[in-house]
PDB file of N, CA and C in Angstrom:
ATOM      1  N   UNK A   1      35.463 -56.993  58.873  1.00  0.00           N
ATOM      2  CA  UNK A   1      34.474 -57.992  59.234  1.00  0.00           C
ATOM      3  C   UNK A   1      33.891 -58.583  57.957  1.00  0.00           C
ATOM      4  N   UNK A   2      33.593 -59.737  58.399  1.00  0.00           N
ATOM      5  CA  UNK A   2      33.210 -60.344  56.942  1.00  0.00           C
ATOM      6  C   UNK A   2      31.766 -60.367  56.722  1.00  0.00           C
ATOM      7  N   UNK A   3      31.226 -60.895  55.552  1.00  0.00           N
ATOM      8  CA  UNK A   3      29.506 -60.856  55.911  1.00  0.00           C
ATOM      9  C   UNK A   3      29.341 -61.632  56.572  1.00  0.00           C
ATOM     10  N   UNK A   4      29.631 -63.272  56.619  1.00  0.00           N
ATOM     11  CA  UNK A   4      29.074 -63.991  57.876  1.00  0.00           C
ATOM     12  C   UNK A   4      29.294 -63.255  58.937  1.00  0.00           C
ATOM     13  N   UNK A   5      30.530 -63.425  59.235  1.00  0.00           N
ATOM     14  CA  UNK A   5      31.089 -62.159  60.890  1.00  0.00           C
ATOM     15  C   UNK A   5      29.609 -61.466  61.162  1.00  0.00           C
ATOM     16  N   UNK A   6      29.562 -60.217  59.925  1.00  0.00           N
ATOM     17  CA  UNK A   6      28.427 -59.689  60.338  1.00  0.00           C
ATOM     18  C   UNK A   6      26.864 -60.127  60.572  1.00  0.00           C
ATOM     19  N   UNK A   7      26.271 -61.250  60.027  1.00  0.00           N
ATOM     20  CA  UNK A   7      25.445 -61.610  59.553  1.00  0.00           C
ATOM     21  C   UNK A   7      25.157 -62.359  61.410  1.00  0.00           C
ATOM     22  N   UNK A   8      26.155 -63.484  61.470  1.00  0.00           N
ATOM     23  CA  UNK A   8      26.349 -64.269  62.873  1.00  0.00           C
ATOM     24  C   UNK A   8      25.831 -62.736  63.656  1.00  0.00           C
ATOM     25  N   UNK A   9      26.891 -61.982  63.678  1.00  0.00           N
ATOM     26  CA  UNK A   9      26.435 -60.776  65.208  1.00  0.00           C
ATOM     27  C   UNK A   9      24.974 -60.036  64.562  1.00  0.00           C
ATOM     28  N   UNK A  10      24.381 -59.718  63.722  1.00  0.00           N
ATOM     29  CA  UNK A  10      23.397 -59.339  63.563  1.00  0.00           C
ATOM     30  C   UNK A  10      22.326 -60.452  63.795  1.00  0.00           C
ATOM     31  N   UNK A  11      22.275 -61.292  63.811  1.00  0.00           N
ATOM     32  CA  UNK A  11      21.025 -62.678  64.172  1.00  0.00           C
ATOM     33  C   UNK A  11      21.299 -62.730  65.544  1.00  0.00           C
ATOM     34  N   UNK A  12      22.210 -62.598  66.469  1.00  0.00           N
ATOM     35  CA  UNK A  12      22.339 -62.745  67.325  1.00  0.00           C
ATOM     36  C   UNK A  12      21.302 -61.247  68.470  1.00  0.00           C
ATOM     37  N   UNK A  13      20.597 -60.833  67.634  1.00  0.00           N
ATOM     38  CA  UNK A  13      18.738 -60.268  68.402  1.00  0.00           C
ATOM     39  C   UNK A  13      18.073 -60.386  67.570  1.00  0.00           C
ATOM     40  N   UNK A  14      17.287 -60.545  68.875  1.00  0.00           N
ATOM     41  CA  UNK A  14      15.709 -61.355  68.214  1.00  0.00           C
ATOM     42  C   UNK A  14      14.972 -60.758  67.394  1.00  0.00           C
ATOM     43  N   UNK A  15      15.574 -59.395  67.633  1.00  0.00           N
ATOM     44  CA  UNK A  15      14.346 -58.689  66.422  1.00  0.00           C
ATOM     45  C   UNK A  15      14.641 -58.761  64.942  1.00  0.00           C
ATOM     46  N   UNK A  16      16.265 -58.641  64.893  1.00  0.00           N
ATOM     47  CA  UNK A  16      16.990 -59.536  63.259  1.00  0.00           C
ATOM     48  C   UNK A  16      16.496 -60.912  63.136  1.00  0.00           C
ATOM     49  N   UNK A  17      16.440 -61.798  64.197  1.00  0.00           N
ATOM     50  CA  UNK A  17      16.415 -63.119  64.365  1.00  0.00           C
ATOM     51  C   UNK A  17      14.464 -62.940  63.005  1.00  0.00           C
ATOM     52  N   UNK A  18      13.746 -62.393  63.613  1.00  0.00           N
ATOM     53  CA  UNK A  18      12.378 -62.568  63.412  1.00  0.00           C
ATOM     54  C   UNK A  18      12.301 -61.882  62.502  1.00  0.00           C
ATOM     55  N   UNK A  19      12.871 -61.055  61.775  1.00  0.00           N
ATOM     56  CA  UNK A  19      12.776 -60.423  60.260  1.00  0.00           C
ATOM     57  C   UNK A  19      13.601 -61.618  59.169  1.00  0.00           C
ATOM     58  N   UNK A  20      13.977 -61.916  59.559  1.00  0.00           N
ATOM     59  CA  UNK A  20      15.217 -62.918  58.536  1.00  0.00           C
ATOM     60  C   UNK A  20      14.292 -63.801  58.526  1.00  0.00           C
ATOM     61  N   UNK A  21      13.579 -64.524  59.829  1.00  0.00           N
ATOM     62  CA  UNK A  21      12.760 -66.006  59.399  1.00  0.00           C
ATOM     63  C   UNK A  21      11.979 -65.750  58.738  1.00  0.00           C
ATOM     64  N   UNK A  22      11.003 -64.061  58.648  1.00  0.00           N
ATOM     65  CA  UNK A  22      10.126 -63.971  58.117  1.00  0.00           C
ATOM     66  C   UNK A  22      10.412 -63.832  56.430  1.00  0.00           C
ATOM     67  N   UNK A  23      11.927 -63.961  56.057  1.00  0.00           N
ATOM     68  CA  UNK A  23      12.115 -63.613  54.620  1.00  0.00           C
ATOM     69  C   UNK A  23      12.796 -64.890  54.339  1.00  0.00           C
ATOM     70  N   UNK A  24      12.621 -66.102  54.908  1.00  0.00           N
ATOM     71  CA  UNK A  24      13.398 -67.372  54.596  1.00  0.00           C
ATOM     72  C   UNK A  24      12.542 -68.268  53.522  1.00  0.00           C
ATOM     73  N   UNK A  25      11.440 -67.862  52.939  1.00  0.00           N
ATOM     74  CA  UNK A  25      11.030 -68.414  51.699  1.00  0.00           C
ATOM     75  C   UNK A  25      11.952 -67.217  50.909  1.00  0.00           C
ATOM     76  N   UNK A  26      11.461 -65.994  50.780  1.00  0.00           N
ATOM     77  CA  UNK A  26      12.235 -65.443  49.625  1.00  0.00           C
ATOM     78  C   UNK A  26      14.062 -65.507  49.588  1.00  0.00           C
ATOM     79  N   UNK A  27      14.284 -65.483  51.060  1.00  0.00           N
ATOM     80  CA  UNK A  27      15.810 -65.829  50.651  1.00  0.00           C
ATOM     81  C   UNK A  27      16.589 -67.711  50.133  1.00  0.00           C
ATOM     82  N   UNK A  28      15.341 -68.405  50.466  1.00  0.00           N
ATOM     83  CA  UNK A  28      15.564 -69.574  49.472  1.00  0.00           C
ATOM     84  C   UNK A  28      15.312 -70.077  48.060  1.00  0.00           C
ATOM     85  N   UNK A  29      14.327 -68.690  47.934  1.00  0.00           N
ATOM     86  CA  UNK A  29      13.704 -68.949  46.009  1.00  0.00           C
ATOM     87  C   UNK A  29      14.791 -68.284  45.650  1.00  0.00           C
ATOM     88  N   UNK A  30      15.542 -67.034  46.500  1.00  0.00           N
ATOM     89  CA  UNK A  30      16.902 -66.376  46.011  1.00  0.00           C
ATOM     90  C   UNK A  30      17.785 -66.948  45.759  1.00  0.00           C
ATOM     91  N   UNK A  31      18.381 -67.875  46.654  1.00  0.00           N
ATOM     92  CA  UNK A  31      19.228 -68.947  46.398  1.00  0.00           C
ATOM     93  C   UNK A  31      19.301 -69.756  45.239  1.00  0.00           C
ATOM     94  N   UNK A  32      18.299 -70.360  44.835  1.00  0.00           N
ATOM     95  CA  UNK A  32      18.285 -71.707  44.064  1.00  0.00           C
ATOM     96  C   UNK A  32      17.889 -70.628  42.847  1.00  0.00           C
ATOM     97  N   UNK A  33      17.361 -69.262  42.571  1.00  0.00           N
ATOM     98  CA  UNK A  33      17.596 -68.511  41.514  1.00  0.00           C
ATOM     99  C   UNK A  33      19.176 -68.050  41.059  1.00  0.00           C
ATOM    100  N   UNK A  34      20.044 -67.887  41.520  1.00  0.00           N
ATOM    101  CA  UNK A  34      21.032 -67.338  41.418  1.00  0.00           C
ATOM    102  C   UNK A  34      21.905 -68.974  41.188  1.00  0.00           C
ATOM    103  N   UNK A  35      21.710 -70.191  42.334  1.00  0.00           N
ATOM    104  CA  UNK A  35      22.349 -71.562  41.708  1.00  0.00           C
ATOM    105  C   UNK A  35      21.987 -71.632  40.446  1.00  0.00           C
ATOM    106  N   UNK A  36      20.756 -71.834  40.001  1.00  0.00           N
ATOM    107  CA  UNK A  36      20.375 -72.126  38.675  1.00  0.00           C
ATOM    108  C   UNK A  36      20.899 -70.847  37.811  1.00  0.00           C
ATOM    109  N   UNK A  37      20.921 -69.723  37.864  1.00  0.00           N
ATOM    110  CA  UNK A  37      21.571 -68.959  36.324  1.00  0.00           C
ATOM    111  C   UNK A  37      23.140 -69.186  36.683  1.00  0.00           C
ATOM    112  N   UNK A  38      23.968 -69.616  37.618  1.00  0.00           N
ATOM    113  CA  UNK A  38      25.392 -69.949  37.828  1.00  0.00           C
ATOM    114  C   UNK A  38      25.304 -71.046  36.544  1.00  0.00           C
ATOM    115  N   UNK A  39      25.121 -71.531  37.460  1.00  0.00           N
ATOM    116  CA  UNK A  39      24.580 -73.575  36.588  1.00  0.00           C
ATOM    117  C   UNK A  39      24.358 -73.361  34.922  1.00  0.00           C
ATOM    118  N   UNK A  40      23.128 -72.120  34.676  1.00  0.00           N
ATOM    119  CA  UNK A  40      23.331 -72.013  33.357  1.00  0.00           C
ATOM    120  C   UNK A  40      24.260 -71.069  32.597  1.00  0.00           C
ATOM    121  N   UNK A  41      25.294 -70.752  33.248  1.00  0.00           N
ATOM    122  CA  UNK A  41      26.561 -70.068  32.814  1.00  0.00           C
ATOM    123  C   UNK A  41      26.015 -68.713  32.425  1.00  0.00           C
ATOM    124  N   UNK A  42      25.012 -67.924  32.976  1.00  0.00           N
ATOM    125  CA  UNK A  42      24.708 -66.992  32.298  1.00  0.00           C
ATOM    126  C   UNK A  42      24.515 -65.849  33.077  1.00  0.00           C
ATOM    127  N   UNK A  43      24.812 -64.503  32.285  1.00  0.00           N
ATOM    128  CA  UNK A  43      24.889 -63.435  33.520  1.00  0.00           C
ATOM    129  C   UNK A  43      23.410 -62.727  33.612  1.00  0.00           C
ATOM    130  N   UNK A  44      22.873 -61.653  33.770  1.00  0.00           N
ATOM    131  CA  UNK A  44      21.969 -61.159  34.163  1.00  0.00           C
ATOM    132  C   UNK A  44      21.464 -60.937  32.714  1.00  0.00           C
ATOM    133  N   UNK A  45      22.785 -60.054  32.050  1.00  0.00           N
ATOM    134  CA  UNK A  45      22.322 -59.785  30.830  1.00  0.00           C
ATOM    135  C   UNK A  45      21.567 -60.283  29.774  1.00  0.00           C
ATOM    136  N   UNK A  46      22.007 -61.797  29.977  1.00  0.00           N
ATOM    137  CA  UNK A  46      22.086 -62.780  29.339  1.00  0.00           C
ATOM    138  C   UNK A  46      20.564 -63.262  29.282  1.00  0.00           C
ATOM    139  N   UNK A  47      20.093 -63.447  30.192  1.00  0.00           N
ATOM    140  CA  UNK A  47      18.835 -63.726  31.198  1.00  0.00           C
ATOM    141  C   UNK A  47      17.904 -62.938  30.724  1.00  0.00           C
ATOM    142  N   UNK A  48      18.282 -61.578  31.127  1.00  0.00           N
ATOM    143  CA  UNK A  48      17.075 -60.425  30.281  1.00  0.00           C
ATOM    144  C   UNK A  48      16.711 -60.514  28.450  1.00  0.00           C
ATOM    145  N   UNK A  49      17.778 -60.840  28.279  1.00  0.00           N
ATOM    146  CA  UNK A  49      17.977 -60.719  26.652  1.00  0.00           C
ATOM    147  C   UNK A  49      16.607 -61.932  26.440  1.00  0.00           C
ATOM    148  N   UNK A  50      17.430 -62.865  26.829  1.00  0.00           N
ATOM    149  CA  UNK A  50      16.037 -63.933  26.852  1.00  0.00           C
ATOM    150  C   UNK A  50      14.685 -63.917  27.299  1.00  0.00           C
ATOM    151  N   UNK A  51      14.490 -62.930  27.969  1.00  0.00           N
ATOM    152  CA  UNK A  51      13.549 -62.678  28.672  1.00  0.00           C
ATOM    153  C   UNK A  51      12.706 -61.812  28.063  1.00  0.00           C
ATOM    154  N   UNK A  52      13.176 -61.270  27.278  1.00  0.00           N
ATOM    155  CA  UNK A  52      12.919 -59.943  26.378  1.00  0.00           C
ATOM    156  C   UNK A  52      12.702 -58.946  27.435  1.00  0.00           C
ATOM    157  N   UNK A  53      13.521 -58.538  28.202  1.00  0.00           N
ATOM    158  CA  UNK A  53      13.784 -56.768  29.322  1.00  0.00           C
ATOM    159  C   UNK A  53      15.046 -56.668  29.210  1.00  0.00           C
ATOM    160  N   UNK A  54      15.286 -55.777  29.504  1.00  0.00           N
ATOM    161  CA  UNK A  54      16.451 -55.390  30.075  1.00  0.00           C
ATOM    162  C   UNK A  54      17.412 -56.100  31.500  1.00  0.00           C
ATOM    163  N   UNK A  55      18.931 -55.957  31.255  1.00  0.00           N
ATOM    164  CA  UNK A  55      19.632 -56.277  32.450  1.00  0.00           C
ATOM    165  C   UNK A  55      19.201 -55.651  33.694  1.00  0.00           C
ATOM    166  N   UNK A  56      18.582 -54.599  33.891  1.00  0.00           N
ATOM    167  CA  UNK A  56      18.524 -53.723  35.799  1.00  0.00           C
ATOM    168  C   UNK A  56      17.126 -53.980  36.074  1.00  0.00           C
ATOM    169  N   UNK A  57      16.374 -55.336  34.957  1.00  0.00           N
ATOM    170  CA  UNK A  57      14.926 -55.376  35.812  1.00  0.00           C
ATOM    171  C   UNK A  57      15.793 -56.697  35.970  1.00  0.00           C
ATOM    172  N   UNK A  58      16.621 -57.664  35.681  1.00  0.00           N
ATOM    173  CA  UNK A  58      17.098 -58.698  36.481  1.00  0.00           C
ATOM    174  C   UNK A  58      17.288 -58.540  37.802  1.00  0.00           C
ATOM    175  N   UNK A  59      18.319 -57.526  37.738  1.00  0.00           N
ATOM    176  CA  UNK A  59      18.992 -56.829  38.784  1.00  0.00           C
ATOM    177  C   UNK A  59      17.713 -56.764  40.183  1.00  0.00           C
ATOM    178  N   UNK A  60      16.650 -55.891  39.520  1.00  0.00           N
ATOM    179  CA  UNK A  60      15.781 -55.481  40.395  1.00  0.00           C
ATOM    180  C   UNK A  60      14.883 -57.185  41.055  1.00  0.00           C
ATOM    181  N   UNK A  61      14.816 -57.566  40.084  1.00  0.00           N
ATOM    182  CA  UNK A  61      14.316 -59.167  40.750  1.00  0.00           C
ATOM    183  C   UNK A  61      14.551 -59.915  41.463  1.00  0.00           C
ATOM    184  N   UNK A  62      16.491 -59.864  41.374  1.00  0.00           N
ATOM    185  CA  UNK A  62      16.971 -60.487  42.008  1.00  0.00           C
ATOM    186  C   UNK A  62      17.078 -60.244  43.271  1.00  0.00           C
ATOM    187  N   UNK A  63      17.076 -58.889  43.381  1.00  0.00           N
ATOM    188  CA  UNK A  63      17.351 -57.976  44.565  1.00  0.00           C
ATOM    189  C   UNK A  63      16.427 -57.667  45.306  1.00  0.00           C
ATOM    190  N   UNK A  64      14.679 -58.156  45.017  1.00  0.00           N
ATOM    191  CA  UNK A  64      13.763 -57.476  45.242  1.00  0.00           C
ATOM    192  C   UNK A  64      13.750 -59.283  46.497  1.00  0.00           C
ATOM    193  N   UNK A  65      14.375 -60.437  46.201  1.00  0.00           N
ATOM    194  CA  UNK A  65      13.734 -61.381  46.931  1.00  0.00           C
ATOM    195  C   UNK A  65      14.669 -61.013  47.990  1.00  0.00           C
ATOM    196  N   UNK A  66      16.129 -59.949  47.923  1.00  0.00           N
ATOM    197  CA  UNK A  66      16.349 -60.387  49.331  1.00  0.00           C
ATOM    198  C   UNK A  66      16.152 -58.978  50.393  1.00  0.00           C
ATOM    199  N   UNK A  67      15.616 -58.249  49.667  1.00  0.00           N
ATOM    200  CA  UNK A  67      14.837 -56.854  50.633  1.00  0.00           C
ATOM    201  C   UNK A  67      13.178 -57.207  51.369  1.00  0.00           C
ATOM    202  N   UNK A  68      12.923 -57.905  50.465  1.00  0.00           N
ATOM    203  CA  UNK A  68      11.236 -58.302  50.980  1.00  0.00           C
ATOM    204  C   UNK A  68      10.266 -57.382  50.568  1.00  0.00           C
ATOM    205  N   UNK A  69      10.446 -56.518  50.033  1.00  0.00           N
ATOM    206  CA  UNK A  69      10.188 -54.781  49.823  1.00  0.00           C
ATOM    207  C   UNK A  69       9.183 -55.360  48.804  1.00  0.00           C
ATOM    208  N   UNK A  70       9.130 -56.143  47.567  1.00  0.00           N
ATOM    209  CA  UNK A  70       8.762 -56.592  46.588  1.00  0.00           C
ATOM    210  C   UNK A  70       8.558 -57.742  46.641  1.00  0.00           C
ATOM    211  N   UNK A  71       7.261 -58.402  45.843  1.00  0.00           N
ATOM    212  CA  UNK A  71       6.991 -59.580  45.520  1.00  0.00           C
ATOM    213  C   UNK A  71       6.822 -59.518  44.085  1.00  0.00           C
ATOM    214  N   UNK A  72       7.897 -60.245  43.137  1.00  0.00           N
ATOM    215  CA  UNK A  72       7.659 -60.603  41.720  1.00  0.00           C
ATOM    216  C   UNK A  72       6.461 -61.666  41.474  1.00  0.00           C
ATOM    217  N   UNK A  73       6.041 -61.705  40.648  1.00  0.00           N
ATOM    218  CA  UNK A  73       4.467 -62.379  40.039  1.00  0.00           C
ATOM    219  C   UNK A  73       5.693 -63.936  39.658  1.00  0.00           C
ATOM    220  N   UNK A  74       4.453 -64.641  39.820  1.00  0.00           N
ATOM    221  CA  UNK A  74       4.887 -65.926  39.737  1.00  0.00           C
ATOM    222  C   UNK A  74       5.051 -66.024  38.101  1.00  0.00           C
ATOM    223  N   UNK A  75       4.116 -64.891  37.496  1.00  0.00           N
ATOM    224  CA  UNK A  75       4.692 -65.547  35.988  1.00  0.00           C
ATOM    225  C   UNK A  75       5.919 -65.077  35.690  1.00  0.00           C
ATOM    226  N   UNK A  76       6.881 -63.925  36.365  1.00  0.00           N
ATOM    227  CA  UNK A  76       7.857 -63.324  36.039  1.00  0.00           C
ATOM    228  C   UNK A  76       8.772 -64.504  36.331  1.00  0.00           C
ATOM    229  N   UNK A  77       9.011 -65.115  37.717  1.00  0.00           N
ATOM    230  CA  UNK A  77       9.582 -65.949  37.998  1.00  0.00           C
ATOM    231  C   UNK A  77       9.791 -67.429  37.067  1.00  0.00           C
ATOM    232  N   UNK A  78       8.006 -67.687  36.798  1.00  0.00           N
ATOM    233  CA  UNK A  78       8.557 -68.929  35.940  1.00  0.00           C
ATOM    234  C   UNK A  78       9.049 -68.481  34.489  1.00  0.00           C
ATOM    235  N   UNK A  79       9.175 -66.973  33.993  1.00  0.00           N
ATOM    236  CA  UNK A  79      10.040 -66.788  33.171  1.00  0.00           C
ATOM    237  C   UNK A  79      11.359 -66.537  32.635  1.00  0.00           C
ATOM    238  N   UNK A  80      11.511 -66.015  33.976  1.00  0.00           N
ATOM    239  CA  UNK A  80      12.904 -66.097  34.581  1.00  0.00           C
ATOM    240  C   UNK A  80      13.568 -67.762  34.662  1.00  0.00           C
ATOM    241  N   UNK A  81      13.173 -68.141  35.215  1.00  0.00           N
ATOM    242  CA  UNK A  81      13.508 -70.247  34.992  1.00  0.00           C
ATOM    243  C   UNK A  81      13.341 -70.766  33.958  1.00  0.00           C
ATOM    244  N   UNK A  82      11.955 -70.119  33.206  1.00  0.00           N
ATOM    245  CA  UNK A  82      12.393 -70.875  31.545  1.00  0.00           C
ATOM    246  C   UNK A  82      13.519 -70.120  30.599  1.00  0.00           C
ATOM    247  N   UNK A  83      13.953 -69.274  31.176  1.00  0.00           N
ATOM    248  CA  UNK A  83      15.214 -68.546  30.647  1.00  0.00           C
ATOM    249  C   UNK A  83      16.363 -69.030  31.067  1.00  0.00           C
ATOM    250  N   UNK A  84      16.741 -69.749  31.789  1.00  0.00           N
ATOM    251  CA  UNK A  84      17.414 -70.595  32.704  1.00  0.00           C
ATOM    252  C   UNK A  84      17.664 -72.096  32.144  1.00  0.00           C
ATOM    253  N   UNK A  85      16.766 -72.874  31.030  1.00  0.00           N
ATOM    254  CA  UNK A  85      16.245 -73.606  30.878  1.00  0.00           C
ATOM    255  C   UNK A  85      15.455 -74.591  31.660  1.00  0.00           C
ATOM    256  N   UNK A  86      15.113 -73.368  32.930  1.00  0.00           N
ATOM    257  CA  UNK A  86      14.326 -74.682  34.365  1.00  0.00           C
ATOM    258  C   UNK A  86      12.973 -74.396  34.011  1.00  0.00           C
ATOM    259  N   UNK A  87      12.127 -75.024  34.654  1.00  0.00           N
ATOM    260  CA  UNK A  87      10.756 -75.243  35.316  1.00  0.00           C
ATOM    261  C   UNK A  87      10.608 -74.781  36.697  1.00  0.00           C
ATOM    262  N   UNK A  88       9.452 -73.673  36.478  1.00  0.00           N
ATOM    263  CA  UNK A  88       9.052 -73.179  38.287  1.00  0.00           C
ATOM    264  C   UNK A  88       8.033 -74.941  38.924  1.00  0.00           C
ATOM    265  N   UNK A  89       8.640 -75.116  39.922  1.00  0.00           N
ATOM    266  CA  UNK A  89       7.557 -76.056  40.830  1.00  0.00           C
ATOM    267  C   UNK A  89       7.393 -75.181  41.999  1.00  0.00           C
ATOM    268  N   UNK A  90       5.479 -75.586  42.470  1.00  0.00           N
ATOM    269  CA  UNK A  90       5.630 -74.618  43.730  1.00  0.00           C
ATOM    270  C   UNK A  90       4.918 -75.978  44.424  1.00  0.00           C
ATOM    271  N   UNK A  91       5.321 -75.854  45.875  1.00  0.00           N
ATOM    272  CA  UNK A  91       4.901 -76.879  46.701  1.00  0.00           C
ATOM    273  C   UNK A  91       4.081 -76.219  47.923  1.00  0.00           C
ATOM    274  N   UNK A  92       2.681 -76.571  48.492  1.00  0.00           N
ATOM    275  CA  UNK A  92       2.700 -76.155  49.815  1.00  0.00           C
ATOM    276  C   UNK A  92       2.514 -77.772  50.916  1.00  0.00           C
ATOM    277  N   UNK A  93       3.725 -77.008  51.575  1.00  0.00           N
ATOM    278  CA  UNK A  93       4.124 -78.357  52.725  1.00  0.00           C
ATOM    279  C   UNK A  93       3.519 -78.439  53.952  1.00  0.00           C
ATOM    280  N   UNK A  94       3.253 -79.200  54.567  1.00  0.00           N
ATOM    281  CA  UNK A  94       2.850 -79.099  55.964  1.00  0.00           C
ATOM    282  C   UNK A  94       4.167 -78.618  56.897  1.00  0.00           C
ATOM    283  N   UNK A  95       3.872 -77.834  57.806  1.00  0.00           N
ATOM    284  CA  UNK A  95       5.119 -77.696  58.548  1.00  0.00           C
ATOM    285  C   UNK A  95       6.008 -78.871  59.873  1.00  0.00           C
TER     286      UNK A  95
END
């Protein structure tokens, strides 16, 4: 089975359905974190070095937006993006 495969039959109850929406900001700051260090050709290591930490607190950052378990500080994040060469923007939208 593949992950979609699995992913499709696991959303398919409501009680997955309502944990996943509730992590759909962090699994979209996850996203466009992982596009952007692709984009900047660079691996984790790479990232930390710049960052001045280590590679397994990348690891843990990266990993922490798609458990929910953890919330990284917004300054970690916009350091993480200026390591990236991005800029954090934060928006609040009307729904």
């Amino acid at each position: 089975m593949t992950h979609k495969e699995l992913k499709n039959k696991a959303l398919k109850k409501s009680s997955v359905q309502k944990e996943y929406k509730a992590l759909e900001t962090e699994f979209s700051l996850l996203r466009q974190m992982l596009r952007a260090r692709k984009k900047a050709g660079l691996s984790q290591a790479q990232v930390a070095e710049r960052m001045g930490t280590k590679s397994p607190a990348i690891t843990r950052l990266e990993s922490s937006l798609s458990s929910g378990k953890h919330s990284p500080s917004l300054a970690t994040i916009k350091k993480y993006a200026e390591a990236l060469g991005c800029h954090l923007e934060i928006k609040i939208v009307n729904r």
